[in-house]
N, C-alpha and C. Protein backbone atom coordinates (compact mmCIF):
# COMPACT_ATOMS: atom_id res chain seq x y z
N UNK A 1 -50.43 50.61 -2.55
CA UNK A 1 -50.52 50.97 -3.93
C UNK A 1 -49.59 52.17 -4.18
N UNK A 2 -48.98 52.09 -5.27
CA UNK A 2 -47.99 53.10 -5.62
C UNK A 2 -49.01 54.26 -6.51
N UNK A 3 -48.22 55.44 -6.29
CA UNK A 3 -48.76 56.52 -6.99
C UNK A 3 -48.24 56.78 -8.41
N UNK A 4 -49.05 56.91 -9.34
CA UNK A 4 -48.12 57.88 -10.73
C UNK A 4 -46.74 58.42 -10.45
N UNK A 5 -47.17 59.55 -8.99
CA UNK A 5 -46.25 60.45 -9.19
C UNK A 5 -44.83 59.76 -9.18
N UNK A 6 -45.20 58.56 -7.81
CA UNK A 6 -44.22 58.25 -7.21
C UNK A 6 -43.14 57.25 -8.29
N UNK A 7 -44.22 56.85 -9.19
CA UNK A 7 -43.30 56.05 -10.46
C UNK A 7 -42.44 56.66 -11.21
N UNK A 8 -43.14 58.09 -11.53
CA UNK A 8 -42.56 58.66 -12.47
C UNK A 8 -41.34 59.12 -11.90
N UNK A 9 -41.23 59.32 -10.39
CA UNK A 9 -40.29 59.82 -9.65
C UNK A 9 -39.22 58.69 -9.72
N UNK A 10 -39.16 57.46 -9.56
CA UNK A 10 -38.73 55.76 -9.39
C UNK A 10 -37.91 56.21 -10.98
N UNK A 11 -38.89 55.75 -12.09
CA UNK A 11 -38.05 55.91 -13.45
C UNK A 11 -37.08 57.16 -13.85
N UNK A 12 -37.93 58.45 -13.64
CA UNK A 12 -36.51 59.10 -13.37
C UNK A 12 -35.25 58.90 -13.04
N UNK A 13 -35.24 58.21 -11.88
CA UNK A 13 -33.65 58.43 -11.28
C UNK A 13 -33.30 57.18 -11.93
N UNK A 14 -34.23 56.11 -12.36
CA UNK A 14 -33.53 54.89 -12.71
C UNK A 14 -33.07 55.54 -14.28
N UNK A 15 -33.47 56.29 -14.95
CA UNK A 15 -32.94 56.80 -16.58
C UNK A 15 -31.66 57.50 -16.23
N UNK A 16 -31.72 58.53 -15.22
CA UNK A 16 -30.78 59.10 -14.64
C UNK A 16 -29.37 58.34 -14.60
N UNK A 17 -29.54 57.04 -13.83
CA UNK A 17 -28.20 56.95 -13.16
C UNK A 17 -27.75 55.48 -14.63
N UNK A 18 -28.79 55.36 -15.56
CA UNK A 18 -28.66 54.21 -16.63
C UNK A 18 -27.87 55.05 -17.13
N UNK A 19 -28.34 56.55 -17.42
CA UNK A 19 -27.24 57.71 -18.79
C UNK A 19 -26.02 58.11 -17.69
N UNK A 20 -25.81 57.98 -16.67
CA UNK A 20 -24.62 58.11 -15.83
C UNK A 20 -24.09 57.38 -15.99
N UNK A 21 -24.40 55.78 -15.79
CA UNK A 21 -23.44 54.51 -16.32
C UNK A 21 -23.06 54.49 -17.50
N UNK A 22 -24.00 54.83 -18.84
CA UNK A 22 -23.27 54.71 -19.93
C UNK A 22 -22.36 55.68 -20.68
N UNK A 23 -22.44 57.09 -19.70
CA UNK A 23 -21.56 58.12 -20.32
C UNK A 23 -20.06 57.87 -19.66
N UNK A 24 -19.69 57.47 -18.07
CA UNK A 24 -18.94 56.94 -17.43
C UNK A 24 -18.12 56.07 -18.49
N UNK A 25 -18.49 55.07 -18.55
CA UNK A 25 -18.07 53.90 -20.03
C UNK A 25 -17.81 54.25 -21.42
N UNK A 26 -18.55 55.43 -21.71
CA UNK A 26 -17.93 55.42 -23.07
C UNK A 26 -17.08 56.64 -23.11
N UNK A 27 -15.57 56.60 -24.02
CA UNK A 27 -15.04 57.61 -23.97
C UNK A 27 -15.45 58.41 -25.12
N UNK A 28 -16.60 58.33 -25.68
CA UNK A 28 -16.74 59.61 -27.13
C UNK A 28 -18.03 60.32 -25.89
N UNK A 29 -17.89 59.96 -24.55
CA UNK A 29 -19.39 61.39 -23.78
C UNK A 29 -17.93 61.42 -22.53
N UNK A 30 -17.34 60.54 -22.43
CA UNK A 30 -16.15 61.39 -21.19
C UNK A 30 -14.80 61.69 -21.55
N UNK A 31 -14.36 61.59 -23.15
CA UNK A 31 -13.24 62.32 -23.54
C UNK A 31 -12.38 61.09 -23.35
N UNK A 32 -11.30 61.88 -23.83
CA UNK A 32 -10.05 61.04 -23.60
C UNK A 32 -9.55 60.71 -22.50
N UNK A 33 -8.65 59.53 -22.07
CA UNK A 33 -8.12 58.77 -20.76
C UNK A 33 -6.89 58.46 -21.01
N UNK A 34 -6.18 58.44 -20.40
CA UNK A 34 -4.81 57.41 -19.92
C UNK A 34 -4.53 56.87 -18.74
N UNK A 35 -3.72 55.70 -18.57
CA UNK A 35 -3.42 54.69 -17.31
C UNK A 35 -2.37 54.17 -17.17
N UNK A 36 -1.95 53.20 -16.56
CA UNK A 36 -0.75 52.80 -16.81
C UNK A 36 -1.16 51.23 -16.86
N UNK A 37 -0.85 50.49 -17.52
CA UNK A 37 -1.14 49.20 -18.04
C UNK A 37 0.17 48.06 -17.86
N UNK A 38 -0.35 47.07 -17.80
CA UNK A 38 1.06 45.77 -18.04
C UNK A 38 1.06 45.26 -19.10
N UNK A 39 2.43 45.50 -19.98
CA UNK A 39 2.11 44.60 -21.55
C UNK A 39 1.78 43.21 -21.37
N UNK A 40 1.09 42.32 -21.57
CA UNK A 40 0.97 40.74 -21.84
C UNK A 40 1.56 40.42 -22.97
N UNK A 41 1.40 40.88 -23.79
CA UNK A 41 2.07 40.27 -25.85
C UNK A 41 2.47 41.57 -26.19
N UNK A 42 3.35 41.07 -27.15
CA UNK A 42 3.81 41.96 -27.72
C UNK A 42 3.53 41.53 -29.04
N UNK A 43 3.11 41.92 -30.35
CA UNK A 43 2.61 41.56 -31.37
C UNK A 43 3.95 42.52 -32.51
N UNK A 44 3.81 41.67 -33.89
CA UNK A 44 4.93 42.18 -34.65
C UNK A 44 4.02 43.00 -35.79
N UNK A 45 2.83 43.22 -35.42
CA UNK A 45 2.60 44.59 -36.12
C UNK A 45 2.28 45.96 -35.25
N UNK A 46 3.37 46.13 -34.89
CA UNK A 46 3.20 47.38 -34.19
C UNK A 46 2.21 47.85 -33.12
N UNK A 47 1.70 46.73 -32.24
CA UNK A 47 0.86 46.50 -31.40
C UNK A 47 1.23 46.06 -30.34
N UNK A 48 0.52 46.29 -28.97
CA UNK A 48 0.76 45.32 -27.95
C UNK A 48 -0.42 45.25 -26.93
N UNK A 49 -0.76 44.00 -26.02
CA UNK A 49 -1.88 43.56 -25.66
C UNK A 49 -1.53 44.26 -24.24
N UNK A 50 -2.33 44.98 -23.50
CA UNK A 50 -2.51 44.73 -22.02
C UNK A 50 -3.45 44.22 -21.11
N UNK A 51 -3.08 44.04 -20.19
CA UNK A 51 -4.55 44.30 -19.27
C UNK A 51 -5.40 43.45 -19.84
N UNK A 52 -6.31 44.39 -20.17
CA UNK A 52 -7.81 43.76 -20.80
C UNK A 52 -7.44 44.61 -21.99
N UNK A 53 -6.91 44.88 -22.62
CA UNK A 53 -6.74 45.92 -24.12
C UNK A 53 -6.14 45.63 -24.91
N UNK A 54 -6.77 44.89 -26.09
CA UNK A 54 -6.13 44.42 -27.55
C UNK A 54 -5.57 45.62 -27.88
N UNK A 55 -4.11 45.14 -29.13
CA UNK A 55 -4.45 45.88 -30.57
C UNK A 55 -4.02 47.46 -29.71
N UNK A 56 -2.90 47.78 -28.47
CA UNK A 56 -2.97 49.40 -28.80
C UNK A 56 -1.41 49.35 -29.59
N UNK A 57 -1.64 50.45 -30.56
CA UNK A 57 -0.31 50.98 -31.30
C UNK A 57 0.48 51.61 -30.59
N UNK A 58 1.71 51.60 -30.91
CA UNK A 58 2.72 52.08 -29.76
C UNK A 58 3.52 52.69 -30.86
N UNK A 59 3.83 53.93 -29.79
CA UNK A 59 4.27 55.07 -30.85
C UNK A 59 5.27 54.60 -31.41
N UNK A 60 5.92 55.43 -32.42
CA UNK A 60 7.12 54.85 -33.21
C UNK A 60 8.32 54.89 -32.06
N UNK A 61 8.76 55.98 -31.16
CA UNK A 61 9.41 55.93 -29.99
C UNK A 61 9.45 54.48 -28.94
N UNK A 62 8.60 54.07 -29.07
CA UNK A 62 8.28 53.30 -28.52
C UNK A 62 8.74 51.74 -28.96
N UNK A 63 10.13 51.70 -29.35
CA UNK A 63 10.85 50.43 -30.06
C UNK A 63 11.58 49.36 -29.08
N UNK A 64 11.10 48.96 -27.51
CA UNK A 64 11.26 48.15 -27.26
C UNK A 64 10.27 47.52 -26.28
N UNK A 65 9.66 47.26 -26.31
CA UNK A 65 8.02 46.97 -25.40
C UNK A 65 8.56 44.99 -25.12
N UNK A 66 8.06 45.01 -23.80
CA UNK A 66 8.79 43.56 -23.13
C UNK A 66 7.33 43.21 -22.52
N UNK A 67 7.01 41.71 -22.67
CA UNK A 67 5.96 41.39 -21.56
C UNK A 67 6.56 41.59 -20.19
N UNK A 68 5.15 41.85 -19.13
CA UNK A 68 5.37 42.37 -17.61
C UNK A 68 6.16 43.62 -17.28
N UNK A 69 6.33 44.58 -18.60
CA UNK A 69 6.69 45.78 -18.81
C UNK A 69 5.48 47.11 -18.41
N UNK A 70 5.25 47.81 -17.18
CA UNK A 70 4.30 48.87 -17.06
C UNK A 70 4.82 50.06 -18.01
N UNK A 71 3.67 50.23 -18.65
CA UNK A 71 3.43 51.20 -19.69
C UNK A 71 2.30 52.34 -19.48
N UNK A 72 2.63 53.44 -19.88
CA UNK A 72 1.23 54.30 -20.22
C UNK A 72 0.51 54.29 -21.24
N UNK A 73 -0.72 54.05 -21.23
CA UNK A 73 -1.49 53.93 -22.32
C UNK A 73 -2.89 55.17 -22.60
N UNK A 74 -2.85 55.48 -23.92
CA UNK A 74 -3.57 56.82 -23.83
C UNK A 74 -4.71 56.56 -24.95
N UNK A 75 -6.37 56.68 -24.28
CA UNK A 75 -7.33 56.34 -24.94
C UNK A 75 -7.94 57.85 -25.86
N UNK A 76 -8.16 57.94 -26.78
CA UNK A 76 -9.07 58.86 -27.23
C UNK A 76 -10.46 59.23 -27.47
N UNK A 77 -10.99 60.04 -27.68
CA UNK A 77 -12.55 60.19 -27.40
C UNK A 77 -13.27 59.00 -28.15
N UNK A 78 -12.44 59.04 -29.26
CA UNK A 78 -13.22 58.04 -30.61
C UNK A 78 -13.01 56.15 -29.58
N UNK A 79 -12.05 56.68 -28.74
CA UNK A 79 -11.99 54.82 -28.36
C UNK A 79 -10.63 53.53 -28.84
N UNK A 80 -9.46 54.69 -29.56
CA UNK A 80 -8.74 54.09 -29.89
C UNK A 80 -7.50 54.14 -29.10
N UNK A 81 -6.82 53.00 -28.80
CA UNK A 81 -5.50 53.57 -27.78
C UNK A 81 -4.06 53.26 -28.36
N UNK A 82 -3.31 54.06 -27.76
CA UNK A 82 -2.06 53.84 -28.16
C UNK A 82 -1.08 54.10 -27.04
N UNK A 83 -0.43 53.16 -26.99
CA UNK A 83 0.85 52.92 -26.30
C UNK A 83 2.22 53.85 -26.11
N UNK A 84 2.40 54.71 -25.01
CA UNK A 84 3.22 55.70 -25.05
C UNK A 84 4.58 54.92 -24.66
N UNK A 85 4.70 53.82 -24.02
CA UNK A 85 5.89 52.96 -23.25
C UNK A 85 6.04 53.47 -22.02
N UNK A 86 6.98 53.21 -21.33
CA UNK A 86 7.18 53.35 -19.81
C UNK A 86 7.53 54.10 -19.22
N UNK A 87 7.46 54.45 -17.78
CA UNK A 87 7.74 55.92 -17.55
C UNK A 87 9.27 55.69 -16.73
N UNK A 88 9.56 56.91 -16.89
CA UNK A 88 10.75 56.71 -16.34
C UNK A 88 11.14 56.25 -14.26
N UNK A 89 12.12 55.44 -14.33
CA UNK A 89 12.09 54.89 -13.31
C UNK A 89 12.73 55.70 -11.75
């Protein structure tokens, strides 16, 4: 037979490491990110697909984006990304 204590001890760490997983995942509790990504599409409104990432805007600098092109891509707290283009070789 399990104890109170020992449950309350069990759910603890299980709330614990649930708000660890979901702050990890979202960038408005871990800030802003960047990576370096592979374009897949290139879209003609000022967009381009990577990875797993619809829809990021690519700076105005950023006027020749090629599929299988590595790019840096820079997320913000709010969750929106945008496309810096490639780094130098």
């Amino acid at each position: 037979m399990t104890s109170s204590h020992q449950l309350n001890r069990s759910l603890t760490a299980a709330l614990q490491k649930s708000a660890k997983r979901a702050g990890e995942q979202a960038p408005s509790v871990r800030g802003g990110d960047w990576r370096l990504a592979t374009v897949t599409a290139v879209n003609g409104d000022g967009t381009v697909e990577v990875d797993d990432v619809m829809d990021v805007r690519r700076m105005a600098f950023y006027t020749s984006p090629t599929v299988g092109q590595v790019i840096r891509i820079d997320q913000s707290s709010s969750g929106n990304w945008v496309a810096l283009g490639p780094l130098a070789t």
